[in-house]
C-alpha atoms as a PDB file:
ATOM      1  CA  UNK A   1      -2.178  24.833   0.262  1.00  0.00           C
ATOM      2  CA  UNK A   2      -1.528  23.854  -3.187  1.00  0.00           C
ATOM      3  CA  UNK A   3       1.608  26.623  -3.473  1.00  0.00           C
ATOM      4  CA  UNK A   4       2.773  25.251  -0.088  1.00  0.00           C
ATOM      5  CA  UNK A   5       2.458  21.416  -1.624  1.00  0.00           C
ATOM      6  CA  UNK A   6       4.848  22.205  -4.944  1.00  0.00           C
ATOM      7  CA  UNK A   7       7.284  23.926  -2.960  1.00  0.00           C
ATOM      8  CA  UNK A   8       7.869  21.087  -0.546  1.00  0.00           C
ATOM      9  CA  UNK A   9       8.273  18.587  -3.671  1.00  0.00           C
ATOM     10  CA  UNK A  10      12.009  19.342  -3.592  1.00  0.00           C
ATOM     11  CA  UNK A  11      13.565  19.158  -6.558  1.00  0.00           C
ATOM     12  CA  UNK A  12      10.735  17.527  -8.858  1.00  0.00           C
ATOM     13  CA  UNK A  13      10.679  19.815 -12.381  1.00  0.00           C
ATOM     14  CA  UNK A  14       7.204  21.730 -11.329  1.00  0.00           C
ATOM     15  CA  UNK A  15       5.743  25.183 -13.051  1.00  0.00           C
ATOM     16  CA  UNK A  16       3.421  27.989 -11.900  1.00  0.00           C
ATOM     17  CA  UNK A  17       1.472  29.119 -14.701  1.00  0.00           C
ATOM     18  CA  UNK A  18      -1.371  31.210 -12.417  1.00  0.00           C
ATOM     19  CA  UNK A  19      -2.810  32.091  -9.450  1.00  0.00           C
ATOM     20  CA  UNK A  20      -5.444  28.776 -10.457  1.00  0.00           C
ATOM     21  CA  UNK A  21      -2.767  26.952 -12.072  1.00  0.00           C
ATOM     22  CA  UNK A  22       0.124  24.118 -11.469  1.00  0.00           C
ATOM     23  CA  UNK A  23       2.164  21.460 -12.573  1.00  0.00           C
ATOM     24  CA  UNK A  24       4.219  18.827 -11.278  1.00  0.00           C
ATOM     25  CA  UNK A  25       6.273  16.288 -13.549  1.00  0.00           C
ATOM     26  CA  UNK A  26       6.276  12.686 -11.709  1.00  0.00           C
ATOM     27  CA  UNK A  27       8.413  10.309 -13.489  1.00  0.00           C
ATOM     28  CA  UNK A  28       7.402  10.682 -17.331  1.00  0.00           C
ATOM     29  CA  UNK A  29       3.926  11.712 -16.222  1.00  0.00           C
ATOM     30  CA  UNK A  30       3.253  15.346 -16.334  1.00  0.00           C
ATOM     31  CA  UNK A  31       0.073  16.106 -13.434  1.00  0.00           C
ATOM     32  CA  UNK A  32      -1.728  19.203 -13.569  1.00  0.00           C
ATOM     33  CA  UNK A  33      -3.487  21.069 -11.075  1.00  0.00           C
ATOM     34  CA  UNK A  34      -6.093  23.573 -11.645  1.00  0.00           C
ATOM     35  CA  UNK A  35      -8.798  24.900  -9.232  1.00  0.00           C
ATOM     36  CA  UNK A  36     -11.759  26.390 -11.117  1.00  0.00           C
ATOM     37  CA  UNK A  37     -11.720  29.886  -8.775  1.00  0.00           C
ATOM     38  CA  UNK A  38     -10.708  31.513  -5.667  1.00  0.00           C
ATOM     39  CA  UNK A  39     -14.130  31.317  -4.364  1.00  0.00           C
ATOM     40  CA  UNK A  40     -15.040  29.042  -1.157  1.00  0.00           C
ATOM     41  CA  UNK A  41     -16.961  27.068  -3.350  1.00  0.00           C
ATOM     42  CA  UNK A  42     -14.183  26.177  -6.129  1.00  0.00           C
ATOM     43  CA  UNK A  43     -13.104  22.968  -7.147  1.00  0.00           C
ATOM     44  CA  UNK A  44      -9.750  21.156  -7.366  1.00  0.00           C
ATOM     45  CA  UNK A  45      -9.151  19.550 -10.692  1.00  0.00           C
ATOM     46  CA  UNK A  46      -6.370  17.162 -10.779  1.00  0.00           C
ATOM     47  CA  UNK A  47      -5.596  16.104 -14.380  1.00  0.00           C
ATOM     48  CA  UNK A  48      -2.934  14.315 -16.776  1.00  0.00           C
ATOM     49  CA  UNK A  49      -2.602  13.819 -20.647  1.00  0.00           C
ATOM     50  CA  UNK A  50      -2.172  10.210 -21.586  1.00  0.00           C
ATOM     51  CA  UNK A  51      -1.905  10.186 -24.944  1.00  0.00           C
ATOM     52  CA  UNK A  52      -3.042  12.072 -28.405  1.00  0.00           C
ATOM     53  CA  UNK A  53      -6.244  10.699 -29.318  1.00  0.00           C
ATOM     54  CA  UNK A  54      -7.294  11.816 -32.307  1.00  0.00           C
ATOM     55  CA  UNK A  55      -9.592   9.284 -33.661  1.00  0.00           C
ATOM     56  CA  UNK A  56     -11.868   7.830 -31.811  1.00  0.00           C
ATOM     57  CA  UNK A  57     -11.959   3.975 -31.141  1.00  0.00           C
ATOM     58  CA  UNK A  58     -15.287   2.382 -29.780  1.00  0.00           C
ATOM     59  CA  UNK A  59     -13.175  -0.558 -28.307  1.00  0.00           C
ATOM     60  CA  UNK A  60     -10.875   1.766 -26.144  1.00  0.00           C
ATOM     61  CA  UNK A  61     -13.998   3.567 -25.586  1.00  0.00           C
ATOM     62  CA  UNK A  62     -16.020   0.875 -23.844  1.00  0.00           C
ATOM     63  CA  UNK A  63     -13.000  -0.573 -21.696  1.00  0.00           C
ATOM     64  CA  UNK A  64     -12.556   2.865 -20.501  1.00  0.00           C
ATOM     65  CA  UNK A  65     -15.760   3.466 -19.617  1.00  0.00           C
ATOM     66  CA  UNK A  66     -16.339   0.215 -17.942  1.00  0.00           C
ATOM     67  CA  UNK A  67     -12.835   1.218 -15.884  1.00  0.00           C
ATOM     68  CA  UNK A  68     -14.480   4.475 -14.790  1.00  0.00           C
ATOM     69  CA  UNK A  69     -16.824   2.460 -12.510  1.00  0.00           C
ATOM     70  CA  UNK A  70     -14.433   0.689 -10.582  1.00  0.00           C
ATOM     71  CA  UNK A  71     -12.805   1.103  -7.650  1.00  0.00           C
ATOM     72  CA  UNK A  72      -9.639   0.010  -9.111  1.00  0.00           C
ATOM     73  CA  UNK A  73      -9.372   4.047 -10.305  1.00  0.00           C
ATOM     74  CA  UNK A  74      -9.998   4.955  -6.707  1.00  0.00           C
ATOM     75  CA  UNK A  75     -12.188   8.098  -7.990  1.00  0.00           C
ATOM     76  CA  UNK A  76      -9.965   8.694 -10.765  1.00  0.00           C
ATOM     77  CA  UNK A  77     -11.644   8.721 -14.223  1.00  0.00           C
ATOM     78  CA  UNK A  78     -11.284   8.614 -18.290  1.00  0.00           C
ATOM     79  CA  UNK A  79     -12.077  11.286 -20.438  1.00  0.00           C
ATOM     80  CA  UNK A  80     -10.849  13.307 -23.487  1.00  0.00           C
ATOM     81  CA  UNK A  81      -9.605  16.795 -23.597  1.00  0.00           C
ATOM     82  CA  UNK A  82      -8.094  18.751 -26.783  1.00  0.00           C
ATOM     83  CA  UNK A  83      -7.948  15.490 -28.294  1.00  0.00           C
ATOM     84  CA  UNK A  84      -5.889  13.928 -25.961  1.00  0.00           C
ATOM     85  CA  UNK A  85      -7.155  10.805 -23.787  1.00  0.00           C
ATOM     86  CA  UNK A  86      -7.140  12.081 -19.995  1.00  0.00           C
ATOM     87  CA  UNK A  87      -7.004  11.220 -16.347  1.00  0.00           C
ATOM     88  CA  UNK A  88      -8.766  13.234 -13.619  1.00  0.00           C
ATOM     89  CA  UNK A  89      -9.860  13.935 -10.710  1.00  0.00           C
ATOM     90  CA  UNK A  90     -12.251  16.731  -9.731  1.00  0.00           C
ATOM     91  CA  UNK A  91     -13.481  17.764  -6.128  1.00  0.00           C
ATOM     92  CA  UNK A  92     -14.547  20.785  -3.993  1.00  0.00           C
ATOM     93  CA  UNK A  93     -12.099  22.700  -2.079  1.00  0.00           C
ATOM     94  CA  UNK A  94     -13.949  23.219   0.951  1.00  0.00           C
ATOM     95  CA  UNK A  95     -12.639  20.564   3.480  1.00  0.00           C
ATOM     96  CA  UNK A  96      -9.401  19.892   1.519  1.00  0.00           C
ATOM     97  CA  UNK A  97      -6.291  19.069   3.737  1.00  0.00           C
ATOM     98  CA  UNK A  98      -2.564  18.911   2.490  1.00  0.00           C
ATOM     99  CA  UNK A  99      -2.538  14.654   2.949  1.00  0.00           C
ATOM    100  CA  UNK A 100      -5.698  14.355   0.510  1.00  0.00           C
ATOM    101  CA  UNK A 101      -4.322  16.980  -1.960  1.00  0.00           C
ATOM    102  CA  UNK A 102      -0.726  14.814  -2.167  1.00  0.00           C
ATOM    103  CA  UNK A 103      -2.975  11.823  -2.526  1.00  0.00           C
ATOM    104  CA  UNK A 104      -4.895  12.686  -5.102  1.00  0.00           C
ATOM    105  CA  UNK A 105      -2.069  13.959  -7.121  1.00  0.00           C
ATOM    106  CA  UNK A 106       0.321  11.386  -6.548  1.00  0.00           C
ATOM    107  CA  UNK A 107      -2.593   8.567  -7.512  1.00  0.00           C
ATOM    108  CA  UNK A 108      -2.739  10.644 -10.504  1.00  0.00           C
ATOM    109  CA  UNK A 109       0.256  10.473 -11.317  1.00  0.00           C
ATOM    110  CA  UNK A 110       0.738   6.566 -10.688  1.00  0.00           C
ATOM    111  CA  UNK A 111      -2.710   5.610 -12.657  1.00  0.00           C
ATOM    112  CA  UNK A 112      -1.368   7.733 -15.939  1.00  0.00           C
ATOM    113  CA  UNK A 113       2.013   6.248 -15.413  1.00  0.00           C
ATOM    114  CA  UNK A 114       0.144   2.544 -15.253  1.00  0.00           C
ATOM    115  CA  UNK A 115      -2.359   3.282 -18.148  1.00  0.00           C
ATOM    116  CA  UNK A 116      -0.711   4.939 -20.859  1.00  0.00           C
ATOM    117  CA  UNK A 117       2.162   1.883 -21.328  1.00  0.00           C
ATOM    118  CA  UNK A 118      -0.830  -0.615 -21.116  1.00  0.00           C
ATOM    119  CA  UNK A 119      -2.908   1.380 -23.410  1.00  0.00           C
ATOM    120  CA  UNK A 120      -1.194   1.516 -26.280  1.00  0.00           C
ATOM    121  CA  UNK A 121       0.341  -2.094 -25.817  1.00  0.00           C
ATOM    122  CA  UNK A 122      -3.336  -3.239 -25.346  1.00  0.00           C
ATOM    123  CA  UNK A 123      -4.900  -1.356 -28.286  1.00  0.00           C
ATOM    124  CA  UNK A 124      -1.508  -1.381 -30.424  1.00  0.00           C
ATOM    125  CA  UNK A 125      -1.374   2.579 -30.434  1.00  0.00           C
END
């Protein structure tokens, strides 16, 4: 499904790194897709980089957190990966159709896109 989803993105700039492995660039906001095995019971993880994020800062921390918990992020949450600040999205497999998985990428994609700018003009970063 996923394989069948990148290759009817037309010409968006897109990458196969593995069998359990994708990307898709949207805009300036590079999505990733990664499903955790080839089992029946693996997950979809739907993910995008923000920002470095090297130091920590308890502000950005705490609005963050207190976004996590709204609807506003329609499922979508905060975290921090490799030191960069990160979007994602993380769900079973089993049930998946193609509509949810170009959903959840796409409000990925348009929450990252949204966030980063108002970020760093929010926290001066």
């Amino acid at each position: 499904m996923i394989t069948d989803f990148m290759h009817n993105c037309g010409e968006a700039e897109k990458g196969f790194i593995s069998s359990q492995e994708w990307w898709i660039l949207s805009g300036f906001v590079k999505v990733q897709i990664f499903l955790t095995s080839l089992n029946d019971n693996a997950e979809l993880i739907v993910a995008s980089n923000l920002f470095k994020y090297n130091v920590q800062n308890a502000d950005i921390n705490e609005y963050l957190l207190k976004l996590n918990g709204t609807l506003k992020l329609k499922g979508v949450c905060f975290g921090i990966r490799n030191k960069h600040l990160i979007l994602s999205y993380i769900r079973p497999v089993q049930g998946l159709d193609p509509e949810e998985l170009e959903w959840i990428i796409a409000k990925i994609a348009v929450i990252a896109d949204e966030y980063d700018d108002l970020l760093i003009e929010k926290f001066n970063l």
